[in-house]
Every structure is written in structure tokens, then in C-alpha cells.
Protein backbone atom coordinates (compact mmCIF):
# COMPACT_ATOMS: atom_id res chain seq x y z
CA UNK A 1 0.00 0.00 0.00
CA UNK A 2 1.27 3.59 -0.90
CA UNK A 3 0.85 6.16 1.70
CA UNK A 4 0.88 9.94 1.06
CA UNK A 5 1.76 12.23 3.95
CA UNK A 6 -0.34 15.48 4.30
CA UNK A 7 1.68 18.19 6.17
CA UNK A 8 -0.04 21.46 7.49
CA UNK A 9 1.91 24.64 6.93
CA UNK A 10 1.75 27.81 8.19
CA UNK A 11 1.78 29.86 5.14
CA UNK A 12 5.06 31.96 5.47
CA UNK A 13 8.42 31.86 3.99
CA UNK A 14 10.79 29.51 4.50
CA UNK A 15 7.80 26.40 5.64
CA UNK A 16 8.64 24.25 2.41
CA UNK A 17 12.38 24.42 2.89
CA UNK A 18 12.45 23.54 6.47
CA UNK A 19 10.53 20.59 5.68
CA UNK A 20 12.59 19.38 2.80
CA UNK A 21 15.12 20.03 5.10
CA UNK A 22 14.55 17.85 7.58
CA UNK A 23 13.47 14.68 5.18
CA UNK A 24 17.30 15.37 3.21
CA UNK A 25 18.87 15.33 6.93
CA UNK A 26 17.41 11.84 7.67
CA UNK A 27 18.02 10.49 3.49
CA UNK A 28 14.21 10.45 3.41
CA UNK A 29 13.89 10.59 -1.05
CA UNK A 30 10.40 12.53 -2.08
CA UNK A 31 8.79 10.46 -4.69
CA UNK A 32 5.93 12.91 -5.40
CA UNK A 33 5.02 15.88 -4.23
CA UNK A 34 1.98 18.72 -4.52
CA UNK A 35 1.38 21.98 -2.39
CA UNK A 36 -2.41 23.55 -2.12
CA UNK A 37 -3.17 26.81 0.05
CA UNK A 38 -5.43 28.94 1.46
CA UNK A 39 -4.72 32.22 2.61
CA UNK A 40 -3.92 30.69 5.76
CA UNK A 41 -2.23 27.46 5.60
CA UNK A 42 -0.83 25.00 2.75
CA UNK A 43 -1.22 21.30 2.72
CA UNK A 44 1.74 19.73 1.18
CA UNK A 45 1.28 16.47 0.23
CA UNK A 46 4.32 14.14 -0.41
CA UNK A 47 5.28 10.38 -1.34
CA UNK A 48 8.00 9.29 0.14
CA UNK A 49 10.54 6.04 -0.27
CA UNK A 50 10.23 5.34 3.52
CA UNK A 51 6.48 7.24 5.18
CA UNK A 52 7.01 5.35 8.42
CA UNK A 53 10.43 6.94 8.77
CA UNK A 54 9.33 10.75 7.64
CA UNK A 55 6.53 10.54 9.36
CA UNK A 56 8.43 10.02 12.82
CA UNK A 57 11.27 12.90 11.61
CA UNK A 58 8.65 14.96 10.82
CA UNK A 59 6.38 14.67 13.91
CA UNK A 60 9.89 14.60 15.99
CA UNK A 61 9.87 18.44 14.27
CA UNK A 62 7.11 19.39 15.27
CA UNK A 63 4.93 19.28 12.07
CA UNK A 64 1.36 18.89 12.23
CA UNK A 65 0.18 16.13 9.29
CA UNK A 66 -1.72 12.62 8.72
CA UNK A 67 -0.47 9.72 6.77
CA UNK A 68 -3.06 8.48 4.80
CA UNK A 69 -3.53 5.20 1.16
CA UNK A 70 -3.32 6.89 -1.91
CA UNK A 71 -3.59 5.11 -5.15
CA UNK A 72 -1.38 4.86 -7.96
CA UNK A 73 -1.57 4.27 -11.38
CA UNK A 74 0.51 3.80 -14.17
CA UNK A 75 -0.52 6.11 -17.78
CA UNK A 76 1.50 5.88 -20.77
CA UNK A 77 4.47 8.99 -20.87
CA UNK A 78 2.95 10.32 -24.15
CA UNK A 79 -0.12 12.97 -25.25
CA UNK A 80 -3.09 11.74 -24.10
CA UNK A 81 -1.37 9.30 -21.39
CA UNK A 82 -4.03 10.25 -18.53
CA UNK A 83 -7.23 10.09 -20.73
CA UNK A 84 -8.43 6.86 -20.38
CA UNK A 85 -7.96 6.55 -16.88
CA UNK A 86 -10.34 9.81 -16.29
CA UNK A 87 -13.02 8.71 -19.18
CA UNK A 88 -12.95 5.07 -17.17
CA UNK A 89 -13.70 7.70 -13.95
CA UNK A 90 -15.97 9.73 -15.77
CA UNK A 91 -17.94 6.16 -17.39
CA UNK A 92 -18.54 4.96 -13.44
CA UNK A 93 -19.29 8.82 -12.35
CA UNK A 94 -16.83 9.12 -10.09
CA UNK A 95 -14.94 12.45 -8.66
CA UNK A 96 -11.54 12.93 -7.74
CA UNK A 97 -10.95 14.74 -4.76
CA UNK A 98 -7.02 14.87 -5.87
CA UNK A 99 -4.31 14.12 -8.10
CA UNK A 100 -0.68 14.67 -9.06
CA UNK A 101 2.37 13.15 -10.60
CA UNK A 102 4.82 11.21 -9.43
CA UNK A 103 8.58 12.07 -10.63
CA UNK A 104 9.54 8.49 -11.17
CA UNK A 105 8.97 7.71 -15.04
CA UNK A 106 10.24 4.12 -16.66
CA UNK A 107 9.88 2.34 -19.12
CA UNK A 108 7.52 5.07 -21.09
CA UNK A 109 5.63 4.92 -18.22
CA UNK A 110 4.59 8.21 -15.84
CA UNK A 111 2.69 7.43 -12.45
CA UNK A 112 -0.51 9.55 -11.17
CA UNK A 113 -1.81 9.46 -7.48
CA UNK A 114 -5.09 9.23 -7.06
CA UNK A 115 -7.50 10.70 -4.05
CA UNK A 116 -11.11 10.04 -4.05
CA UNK A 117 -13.76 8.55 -1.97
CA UNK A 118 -14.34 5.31 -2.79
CA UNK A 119 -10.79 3.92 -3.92
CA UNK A 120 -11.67 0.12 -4.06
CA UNK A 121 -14.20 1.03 -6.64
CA UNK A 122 -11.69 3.67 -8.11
CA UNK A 123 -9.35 0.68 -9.15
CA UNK A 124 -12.09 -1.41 -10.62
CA UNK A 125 -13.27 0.76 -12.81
CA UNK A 126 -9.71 1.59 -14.04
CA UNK A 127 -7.72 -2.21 -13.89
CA UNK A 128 -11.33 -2.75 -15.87
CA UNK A 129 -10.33 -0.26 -18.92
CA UNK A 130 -6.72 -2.25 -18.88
CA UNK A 131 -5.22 0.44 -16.70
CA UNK A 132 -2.49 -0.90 -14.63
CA UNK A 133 -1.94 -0.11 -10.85
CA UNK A 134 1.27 0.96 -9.55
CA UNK A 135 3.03 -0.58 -6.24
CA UNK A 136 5.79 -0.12 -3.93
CA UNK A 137 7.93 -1.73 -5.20
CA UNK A 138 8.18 -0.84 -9.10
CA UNK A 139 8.15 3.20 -7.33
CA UNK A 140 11.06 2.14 -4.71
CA UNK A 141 9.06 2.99 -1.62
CA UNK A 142 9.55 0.82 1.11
């Protein structure tokens, strides 16, 4: 199972690099990450090789997150890579809450993360339009 971790920022300077920081400091390796903000507070949301071991760093530093399954699929790297996995979405009527990239590509292959509701019947309606799911170990996370 992947796991994403969600990380609550104050939204001032410097917030992103001390938490970058502390994951280099402890050879934690980002897989993914995504930022969204309100004029308060950003939620940075990162995939990590090892979550277990950021997430103890990171609560050790005093951030303020949740660790939580994300799914992840593999999309050819080419125009038009994503579009069958959303039409297969769209087919079953089902919303995304989230998604980003991943910055591990092989193979011609990119990888997406996934957020929505219901992900059991997320990854039946794609692995049902031939859309492969992504694990662990082909995205070196522990």
C-alpha cells in the first residue's frame, strides 16, 4: 500500500524548505510531491521512499500532518497518457478529490496518485479499462 503524507503549513516563507530540510537530513527521497493553500495554511502532500520513517522525523519536528492510502496508477508517458484513466472515472461517475504526478517515469511509463472517496471502486473501474496499478515496489518505496 502507498501512503501519502499530508503536512499542514503555516503559510510563510521559508515552511517548504524547512521541511525538505529535515526529510534530506534523515536520506528520506520525495517520490511525489503537490502543495495547495489557502490564505492561511498549505497542505503539502508528499510520497516518500520510507512514510514510516518521515513521518516520525517529521512529527519529531514538530509538524502537524496525517499519513493516509493513496492510489497509484501507471498512464503511458505520451499525449493523451491520462485520458483513459479519467473517461474510465468519468464512465462509473466518479470524482476525484485529488491528483498529481509522481517524478519516477520508466519504461515510457509516468505514475498519477489518485484521491477520491471510494478507492476500491476507483481501481475497478480503471484495472477494468486495462489500466495498470502501480506498487511499492516498481516506485522504490519501502
Amino acid at each position: 500500500m502507498i501512503h501519502q503524507i499530508s503536512i499542514f503549513l503555516e503559510n510563510r516563507a521559508g515552511q517548504l524548505a524547512q521541511v525538505t530540510r529535515v526529510l534530506a537530513d534523515h536520506s528520506v527521497d520525495m517520490r511525489a510531491i503537490s502543495i495547495a493553500e489557502t490564505s492561511d495554511y498549505g497542505v503539502l502532500r508528499v510520497i516518500v521512499d520510507d512514510a514510516d520513517k518521515a513521518t516520525n522525523v517529521l512529527l519529531e519536528n514538530g509538524f502537524i500532518l496525517s499519513k493516509t492510502p493513496v492510489t497509484v496508477v501507471e498512464v503511458p508517458d505520451q499525449a493523451g497518457g491520462l485520458s483513459p484513466v479519467l473517461e474510465a472515472l468519468a464512465e462509473g461517475n466518479m470524482d476525484i478529490e485529488y491528483m498529481y504526478s509522481l517524478f519516477t517515469h520508466r519504461d515510457g511509463k509516468a505514475y498519477m496518485v489518485f484521491r477520491t472517496a471510494d478507492e476500491e471502486k476507483f481501481k475497478a473501474l480503471v484495472t477494468a479499462h486495462g489500466v495498470a496499478l502501480a506498487g511499492n515496489e516498481e516506485l522504490g518505496i519501502k
